[in-house]
PDB file of N, CA and C in Angstrom:
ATOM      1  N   UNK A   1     -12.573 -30.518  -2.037  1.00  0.00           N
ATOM      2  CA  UNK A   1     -12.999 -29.154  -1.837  1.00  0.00           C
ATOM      3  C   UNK A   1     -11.755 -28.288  -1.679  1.00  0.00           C
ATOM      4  N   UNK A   2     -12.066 -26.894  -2.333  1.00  0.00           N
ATOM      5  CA  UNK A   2     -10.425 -26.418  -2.257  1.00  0.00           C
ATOM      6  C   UNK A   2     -11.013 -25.013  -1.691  1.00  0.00           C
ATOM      7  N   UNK A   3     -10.154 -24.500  -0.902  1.00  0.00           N
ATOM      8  CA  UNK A   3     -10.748 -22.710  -0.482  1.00  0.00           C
ATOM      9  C   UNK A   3      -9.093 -22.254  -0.261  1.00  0.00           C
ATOM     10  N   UNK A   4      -9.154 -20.890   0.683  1.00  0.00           N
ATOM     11  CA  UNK A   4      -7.931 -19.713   0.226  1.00  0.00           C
ATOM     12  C   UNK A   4      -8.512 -19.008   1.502  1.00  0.00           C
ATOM     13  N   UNK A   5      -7.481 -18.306   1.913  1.00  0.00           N
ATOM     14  CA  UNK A   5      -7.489 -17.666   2.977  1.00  0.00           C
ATOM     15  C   UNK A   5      -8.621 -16.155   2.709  1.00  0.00           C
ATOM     16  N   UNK A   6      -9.110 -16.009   3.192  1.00  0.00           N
ATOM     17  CA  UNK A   6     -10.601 -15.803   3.402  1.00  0.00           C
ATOM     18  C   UNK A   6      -9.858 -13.690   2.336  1.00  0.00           C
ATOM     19  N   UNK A   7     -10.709 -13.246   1.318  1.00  0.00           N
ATOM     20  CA  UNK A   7     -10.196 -12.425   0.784  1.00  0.00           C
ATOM     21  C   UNK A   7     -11.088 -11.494   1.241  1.00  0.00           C
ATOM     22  N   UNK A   8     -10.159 -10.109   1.452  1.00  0.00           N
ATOM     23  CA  UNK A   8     -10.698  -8.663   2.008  1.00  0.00           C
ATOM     24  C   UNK A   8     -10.556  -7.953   1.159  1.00  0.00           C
ATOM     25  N   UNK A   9     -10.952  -6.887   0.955  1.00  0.00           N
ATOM     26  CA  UNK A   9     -10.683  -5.658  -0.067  1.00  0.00           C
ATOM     27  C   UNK A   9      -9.736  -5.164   0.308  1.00  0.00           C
ATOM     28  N   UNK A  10      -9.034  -4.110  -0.501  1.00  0.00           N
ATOM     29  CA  UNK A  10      -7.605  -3.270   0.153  1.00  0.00           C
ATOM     30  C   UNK A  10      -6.411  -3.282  -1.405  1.00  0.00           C
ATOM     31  N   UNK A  11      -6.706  -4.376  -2.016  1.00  0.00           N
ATOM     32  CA  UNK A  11      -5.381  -4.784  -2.521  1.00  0.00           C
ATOM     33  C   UNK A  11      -5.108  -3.715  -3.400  1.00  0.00           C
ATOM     34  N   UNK A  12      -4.123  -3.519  -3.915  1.00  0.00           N
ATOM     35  CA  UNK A  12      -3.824  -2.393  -4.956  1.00  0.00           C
ATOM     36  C   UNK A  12      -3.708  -3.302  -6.629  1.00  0.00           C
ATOM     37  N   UNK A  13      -3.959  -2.570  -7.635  1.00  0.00           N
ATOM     38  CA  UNK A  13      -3.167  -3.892  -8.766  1.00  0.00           C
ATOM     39  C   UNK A  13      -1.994  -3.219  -9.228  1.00  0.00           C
ATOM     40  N   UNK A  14      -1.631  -3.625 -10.262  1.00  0.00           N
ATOM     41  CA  UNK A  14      -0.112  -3.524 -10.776  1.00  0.00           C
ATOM     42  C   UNK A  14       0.012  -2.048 -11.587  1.00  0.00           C
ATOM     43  N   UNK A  15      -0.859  -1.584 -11.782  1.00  0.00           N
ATOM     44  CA  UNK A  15      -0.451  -0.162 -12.299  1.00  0.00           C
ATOM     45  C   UNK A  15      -1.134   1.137 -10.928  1.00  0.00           C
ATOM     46  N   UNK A  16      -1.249   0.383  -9.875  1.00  0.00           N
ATOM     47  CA  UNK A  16      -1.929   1.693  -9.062  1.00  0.00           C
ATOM     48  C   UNK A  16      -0.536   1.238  -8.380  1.00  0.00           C
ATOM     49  N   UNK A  17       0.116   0.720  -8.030  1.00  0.00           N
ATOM     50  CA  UNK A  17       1.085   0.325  -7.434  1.00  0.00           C
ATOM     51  C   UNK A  17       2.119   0.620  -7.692  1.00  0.00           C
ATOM     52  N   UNK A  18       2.835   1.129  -9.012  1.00  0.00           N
ATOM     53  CA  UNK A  18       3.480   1.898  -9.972  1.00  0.00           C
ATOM     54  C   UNK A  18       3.478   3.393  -9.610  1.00  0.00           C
ATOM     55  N   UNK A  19       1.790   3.452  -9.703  1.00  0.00           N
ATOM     56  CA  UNK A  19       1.920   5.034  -9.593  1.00  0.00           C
ATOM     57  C   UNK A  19       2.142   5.770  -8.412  1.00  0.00           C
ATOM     58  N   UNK A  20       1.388   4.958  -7.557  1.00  0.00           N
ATOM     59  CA  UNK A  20       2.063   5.466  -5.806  1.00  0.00           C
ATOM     60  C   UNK A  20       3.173   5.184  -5.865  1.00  0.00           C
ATOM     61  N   UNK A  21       3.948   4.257  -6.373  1.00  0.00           N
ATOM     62  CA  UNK A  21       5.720   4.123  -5.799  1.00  0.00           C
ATOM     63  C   UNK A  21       6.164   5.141  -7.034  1.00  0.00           C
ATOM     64  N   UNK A  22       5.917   6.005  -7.754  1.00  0.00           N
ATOM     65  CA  UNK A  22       6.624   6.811  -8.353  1.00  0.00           C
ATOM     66  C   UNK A  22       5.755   8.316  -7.648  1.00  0.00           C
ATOM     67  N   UNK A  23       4.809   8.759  -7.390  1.00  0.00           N
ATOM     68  CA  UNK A  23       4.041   9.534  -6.679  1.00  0.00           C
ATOM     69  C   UNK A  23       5.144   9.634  -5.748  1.00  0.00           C
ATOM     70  N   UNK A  24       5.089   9.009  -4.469  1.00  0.00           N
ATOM     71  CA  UNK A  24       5.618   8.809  -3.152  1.00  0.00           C
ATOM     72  C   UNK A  24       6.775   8.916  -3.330  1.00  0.00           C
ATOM     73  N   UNK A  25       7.609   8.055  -4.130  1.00  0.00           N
ATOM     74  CA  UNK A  25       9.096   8.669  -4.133  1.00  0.00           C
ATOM     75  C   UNK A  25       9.580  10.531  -4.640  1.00  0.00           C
ATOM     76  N   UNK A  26       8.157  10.918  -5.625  1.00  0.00           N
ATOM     77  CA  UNK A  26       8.665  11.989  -6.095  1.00  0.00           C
ATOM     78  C   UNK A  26       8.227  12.873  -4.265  1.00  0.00           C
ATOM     79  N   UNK A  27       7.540  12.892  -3.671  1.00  0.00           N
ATOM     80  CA  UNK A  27       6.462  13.208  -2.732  1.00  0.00           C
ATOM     81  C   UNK A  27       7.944  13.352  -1.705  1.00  0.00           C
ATOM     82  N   UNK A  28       8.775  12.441  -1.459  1.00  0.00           N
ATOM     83  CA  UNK A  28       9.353  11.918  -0.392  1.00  0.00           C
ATOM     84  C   UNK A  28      10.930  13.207  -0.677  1.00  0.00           C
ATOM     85  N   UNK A  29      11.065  13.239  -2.000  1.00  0.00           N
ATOM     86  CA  UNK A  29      12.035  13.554  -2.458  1.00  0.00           C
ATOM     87  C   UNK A  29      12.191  15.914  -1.972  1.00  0.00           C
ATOM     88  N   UNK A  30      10.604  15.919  -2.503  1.00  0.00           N
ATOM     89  CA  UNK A  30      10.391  16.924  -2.702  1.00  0.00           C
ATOM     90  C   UNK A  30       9.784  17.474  -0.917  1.00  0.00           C
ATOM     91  N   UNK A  31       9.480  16.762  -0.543  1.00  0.00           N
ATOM     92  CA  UNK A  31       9.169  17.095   1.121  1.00  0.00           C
ATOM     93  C   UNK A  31      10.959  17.001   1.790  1.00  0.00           C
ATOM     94  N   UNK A  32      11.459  16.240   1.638  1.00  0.00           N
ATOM     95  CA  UNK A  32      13.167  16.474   2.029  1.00  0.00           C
ATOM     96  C   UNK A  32      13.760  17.642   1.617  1.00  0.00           C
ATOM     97  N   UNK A  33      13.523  17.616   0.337  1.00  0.00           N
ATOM     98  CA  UNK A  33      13.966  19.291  -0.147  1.00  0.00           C
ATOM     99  C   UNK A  33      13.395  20.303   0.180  1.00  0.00           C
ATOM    100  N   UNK A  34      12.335  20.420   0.319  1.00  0.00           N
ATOM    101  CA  UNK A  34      11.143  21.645   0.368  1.00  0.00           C
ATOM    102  C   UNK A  34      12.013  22.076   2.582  1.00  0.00           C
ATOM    103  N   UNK A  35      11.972  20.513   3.098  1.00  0.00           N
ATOM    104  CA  UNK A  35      12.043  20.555   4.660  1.00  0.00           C
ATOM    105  C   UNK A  35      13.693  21.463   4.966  1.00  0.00           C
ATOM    106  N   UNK A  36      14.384  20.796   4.207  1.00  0.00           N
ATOM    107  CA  UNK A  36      16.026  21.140   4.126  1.00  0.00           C
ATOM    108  C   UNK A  36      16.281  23.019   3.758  1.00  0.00           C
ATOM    109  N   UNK A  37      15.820  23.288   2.917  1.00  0.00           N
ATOM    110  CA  UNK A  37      15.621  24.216   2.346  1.00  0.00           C
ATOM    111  C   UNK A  37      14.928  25.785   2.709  1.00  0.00           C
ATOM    112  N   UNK A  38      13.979  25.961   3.385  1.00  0.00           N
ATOM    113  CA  UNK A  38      12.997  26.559   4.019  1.00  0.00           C
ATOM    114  C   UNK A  38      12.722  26.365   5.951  1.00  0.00           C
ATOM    115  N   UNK A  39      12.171  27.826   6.238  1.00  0.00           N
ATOM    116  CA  UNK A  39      12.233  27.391   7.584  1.00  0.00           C
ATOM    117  C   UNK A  39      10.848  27.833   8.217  1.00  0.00           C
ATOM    118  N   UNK A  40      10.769  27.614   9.619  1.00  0.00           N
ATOM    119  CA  UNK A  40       9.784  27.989  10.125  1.00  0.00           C
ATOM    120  C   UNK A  40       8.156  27.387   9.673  1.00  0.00           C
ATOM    121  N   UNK A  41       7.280  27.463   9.711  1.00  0.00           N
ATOM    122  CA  UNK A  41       6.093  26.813   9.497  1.00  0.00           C
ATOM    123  C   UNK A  41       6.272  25.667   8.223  1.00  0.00           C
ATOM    124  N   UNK A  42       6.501  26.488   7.524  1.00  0.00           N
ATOM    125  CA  UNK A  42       6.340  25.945   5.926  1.00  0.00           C
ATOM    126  C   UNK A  42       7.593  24.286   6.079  1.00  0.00           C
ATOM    127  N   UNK A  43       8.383  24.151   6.498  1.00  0.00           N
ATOM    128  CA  UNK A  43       9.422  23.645   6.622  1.00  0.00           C
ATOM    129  C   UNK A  43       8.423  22.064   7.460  1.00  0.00           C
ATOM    130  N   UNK A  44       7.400  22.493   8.199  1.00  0.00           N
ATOM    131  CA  UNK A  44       6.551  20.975   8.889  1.00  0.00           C
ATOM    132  C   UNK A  44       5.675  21.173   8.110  1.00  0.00           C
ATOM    133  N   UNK A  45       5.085  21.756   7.002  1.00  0.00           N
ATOM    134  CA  UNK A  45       4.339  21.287   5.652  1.00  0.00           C
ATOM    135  C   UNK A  45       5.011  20.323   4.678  1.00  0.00           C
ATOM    136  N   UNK A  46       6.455  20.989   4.177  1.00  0.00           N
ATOM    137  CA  UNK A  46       6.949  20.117   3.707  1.00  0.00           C
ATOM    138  C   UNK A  46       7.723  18.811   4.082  1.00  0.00           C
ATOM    139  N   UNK A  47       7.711  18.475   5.849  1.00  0.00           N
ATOM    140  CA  UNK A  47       7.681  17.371   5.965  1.00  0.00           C
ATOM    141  C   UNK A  47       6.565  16.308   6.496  1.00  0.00           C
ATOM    142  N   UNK A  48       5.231  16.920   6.433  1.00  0.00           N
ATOM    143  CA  UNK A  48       4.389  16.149   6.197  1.00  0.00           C
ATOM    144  C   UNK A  48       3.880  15.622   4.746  1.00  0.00           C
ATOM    145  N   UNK A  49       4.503  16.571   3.939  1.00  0.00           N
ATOM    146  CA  UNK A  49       4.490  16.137   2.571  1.00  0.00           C
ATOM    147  C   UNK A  49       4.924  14.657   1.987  1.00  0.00           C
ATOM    148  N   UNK A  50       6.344  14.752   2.994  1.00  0.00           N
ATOM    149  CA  UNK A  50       7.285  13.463   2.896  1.00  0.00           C
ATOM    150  C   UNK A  50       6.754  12.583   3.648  1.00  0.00           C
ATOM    151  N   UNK A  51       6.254  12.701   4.379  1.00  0.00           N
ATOM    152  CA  UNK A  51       5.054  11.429   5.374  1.00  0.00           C
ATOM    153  C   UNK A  51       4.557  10.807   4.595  1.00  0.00           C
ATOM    154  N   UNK A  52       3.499  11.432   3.334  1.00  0.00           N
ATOM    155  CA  UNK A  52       2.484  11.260   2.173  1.00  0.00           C
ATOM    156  C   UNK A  52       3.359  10.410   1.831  1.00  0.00           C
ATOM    157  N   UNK A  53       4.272  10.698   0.772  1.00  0.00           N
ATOM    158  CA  UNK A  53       5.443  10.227   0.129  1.00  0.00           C
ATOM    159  C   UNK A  53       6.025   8.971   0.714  1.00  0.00           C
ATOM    160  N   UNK A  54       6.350   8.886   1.952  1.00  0.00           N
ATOM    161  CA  UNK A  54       6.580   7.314   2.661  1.00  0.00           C
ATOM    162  C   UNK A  54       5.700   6.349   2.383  1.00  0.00           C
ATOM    163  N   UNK A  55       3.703   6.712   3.151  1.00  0.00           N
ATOM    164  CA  UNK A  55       2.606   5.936   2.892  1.00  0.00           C
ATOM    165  C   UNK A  55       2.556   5.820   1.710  1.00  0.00           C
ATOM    166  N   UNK A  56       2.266   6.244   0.470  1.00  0.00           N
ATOM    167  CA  UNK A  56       2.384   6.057  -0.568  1.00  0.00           C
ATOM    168  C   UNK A  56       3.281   5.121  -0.607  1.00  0.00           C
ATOM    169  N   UNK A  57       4.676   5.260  -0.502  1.00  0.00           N
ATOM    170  CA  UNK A  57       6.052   4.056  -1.080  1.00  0.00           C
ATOM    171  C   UNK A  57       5.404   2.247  -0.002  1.00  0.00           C
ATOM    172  N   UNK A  58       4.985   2.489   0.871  1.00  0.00           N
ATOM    173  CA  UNK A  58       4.975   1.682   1.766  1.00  0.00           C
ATOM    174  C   UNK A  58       3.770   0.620   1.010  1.00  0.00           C
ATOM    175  N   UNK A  59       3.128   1.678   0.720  1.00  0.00           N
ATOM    176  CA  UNK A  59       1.305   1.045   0.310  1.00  0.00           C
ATOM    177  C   UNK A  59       1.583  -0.020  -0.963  1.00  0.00           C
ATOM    178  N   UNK A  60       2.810   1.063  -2.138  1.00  0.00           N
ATOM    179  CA  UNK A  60       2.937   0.456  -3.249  1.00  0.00           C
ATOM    180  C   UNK A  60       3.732  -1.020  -2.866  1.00  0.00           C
ATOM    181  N   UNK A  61       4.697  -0.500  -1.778  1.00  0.00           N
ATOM    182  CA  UNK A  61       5.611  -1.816  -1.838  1.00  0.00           C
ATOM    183  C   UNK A  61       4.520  -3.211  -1.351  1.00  0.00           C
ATOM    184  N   UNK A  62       3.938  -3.139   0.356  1.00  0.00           N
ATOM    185  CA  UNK A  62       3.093  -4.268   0.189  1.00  0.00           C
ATOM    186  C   UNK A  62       2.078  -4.468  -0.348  1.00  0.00           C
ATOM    187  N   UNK A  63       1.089  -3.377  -1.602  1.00  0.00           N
ATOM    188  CA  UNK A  63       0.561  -3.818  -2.559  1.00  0.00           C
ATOM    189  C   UNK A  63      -0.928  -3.956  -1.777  1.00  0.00           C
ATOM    190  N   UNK A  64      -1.035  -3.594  -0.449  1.00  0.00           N
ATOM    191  CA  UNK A  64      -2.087  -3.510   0.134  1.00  0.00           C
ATOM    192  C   UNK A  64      -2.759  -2.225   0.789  1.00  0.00           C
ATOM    193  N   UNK A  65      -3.776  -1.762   0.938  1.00  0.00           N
ATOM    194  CA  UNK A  65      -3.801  -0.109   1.478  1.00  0.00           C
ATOM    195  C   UNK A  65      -5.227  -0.651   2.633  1.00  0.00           C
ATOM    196  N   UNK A  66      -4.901  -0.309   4.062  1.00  0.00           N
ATOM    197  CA  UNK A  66      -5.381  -0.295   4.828  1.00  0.00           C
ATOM    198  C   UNK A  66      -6.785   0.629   4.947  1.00  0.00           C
ATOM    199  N   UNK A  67      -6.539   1.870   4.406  1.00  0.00           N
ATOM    200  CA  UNK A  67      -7.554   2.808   4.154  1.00  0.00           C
ATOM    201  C   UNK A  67      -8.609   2.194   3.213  1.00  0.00           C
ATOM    202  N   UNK A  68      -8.417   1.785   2.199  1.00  0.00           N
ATOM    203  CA  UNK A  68      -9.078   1.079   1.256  1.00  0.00           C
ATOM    204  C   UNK A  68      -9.646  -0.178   1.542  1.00  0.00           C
ATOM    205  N   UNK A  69      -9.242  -1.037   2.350  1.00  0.00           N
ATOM    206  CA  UNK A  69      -9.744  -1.886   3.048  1.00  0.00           C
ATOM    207  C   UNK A  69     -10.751  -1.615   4.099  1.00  0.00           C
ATOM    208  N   UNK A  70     -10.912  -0.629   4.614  1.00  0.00           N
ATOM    209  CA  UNK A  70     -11.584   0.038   5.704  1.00  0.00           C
ATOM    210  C   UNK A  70     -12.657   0.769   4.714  1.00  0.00           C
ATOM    211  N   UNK A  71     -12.710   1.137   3.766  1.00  0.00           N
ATOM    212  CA  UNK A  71     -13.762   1.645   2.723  1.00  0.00           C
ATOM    213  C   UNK A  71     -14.468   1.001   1.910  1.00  0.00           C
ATOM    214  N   UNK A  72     -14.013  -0.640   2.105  1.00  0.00           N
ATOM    215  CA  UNK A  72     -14.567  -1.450   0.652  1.00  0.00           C
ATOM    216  C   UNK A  72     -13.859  -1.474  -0.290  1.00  0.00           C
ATOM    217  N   UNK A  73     -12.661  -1.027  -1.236  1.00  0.00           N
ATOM    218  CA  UNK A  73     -12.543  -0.522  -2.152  1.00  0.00           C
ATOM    219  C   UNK A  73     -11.219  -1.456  -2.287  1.00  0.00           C
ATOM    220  N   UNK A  74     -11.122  -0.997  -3.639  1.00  0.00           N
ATOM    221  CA  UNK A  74      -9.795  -2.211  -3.933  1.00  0.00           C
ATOM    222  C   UNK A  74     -10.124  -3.796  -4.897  1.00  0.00           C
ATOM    223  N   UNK A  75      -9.356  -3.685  -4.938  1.00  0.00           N
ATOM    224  CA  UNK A  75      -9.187  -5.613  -5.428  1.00  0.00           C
ATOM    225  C   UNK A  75      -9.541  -6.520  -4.291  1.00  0.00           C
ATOM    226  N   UNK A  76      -9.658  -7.461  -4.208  1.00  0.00           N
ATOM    227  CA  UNK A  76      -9.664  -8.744  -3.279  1.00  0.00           C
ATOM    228  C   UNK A  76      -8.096  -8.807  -2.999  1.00  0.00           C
ATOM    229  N   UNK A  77      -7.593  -8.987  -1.460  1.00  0.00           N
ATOM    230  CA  UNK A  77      -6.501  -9.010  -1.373  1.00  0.00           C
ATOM    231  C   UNK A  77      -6.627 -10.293  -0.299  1.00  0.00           C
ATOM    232  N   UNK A  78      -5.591 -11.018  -0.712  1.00  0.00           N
ATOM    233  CA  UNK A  78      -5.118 -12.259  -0.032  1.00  0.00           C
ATOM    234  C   UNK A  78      -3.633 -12.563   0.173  1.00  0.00           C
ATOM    235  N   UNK A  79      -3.294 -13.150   1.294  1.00  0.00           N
ATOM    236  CA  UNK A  79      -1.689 -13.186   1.776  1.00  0.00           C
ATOM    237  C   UNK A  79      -0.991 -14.221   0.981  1.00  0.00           C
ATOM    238  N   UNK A  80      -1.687 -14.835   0.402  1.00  0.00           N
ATOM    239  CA  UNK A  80      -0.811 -15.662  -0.676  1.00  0.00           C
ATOM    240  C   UNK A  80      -0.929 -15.091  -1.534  1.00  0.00           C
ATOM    241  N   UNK A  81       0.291 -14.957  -1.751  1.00  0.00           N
ATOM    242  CA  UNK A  81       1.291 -14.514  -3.078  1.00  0.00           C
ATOM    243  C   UNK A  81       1.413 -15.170  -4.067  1.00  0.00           C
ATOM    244  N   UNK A  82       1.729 -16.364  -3.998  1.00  0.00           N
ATOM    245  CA  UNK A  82       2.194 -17.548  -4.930  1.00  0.00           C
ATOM    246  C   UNK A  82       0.573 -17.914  -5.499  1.00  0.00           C
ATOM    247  N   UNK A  83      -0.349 -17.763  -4.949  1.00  0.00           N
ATOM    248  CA  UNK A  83      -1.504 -18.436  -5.793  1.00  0.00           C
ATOM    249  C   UNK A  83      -1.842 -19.998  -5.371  1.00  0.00           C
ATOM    250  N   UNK A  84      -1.174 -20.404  -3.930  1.00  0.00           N
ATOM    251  CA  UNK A  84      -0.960 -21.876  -4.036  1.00  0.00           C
ATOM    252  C   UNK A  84      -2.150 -21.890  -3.429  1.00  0.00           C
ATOM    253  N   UNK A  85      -3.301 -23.136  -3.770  1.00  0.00           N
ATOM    254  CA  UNK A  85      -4.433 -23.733  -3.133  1.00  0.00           C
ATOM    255  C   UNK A  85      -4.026 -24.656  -2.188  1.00  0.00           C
ATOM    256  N   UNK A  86      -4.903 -24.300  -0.836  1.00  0.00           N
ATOM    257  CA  UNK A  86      -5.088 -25.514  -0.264  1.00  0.00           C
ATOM    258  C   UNK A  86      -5.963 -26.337  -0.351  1.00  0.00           C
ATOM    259  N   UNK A  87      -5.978 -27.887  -0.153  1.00  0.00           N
ATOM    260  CA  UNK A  87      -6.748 -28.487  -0.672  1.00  0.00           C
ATOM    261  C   UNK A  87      -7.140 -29.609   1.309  1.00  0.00           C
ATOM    262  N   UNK A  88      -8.638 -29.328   1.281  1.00  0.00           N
ATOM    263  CA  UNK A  88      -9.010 -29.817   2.424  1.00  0.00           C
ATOM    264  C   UNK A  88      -8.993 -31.148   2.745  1.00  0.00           C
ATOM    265  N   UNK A  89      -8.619 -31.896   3.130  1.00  0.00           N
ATOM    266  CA  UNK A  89      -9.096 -33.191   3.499  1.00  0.00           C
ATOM    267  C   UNK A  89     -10.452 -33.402   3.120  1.00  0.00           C
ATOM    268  N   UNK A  90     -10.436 -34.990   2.265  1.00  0.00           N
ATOM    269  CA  UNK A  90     -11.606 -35.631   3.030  1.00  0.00           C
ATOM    270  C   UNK A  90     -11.907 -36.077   4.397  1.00  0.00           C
ATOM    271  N   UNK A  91     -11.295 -35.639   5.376  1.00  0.00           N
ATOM    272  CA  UNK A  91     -11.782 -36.351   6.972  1.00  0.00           C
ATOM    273  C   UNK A  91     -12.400 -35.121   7.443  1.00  0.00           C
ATOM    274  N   UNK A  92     -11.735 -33.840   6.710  1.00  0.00           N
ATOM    275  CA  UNK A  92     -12.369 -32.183   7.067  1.00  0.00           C
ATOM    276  C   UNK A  92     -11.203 -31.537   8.165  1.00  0.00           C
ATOM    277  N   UNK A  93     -10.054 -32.514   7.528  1.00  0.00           N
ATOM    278  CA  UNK A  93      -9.110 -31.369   8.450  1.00  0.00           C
ATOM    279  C   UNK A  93      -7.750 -30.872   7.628  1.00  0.00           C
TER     280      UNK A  93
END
């Protein structure tokens, strides 16, 4: 009998993962500038902009989104990476 660490929703795939890490970096880039640049109110818009821009980079890098997991939504996401099966004992341990 073979099973896998029990799979949740959340996961991102390989082209949503792309687009947030190019999203978020542009996001991150343009909230630094927008923050640097400008003052007074507008200046904590554009660094919550760059917040976006972090979650985004963060989400793409571990490939998992917490929000999306909390909604259903997503791929099946599991902590193995490699794809390796475990394989159970016959005694059941």
């Amino acid at each position: 009998m073979t099973f896998m660490t029990s799979a949740r929703r959340g996961g991102l795939g390989r082209g949503e993962r792309i687009v947030r890490g190019v999203l978020g970096g542009g996001a991150m880039i343009a909230g630094l500038v927008g923050w640097l640049t400008v003052g007074g109110w507008f200046a904590w818009a554009w660094f919550a902009v760059g917040l976006v821009g972090v979650d985004f980079v963060a989400t793409a890098v571990r490939g998992y989104c917490p929000l999306y997991a909390r909604l259903g939504l997503g791929q099946p996401y599991t902590a193995d990476l490699f794809k390796v099966r475990r394989v159970r004992s016959a005694g059941g341990r």
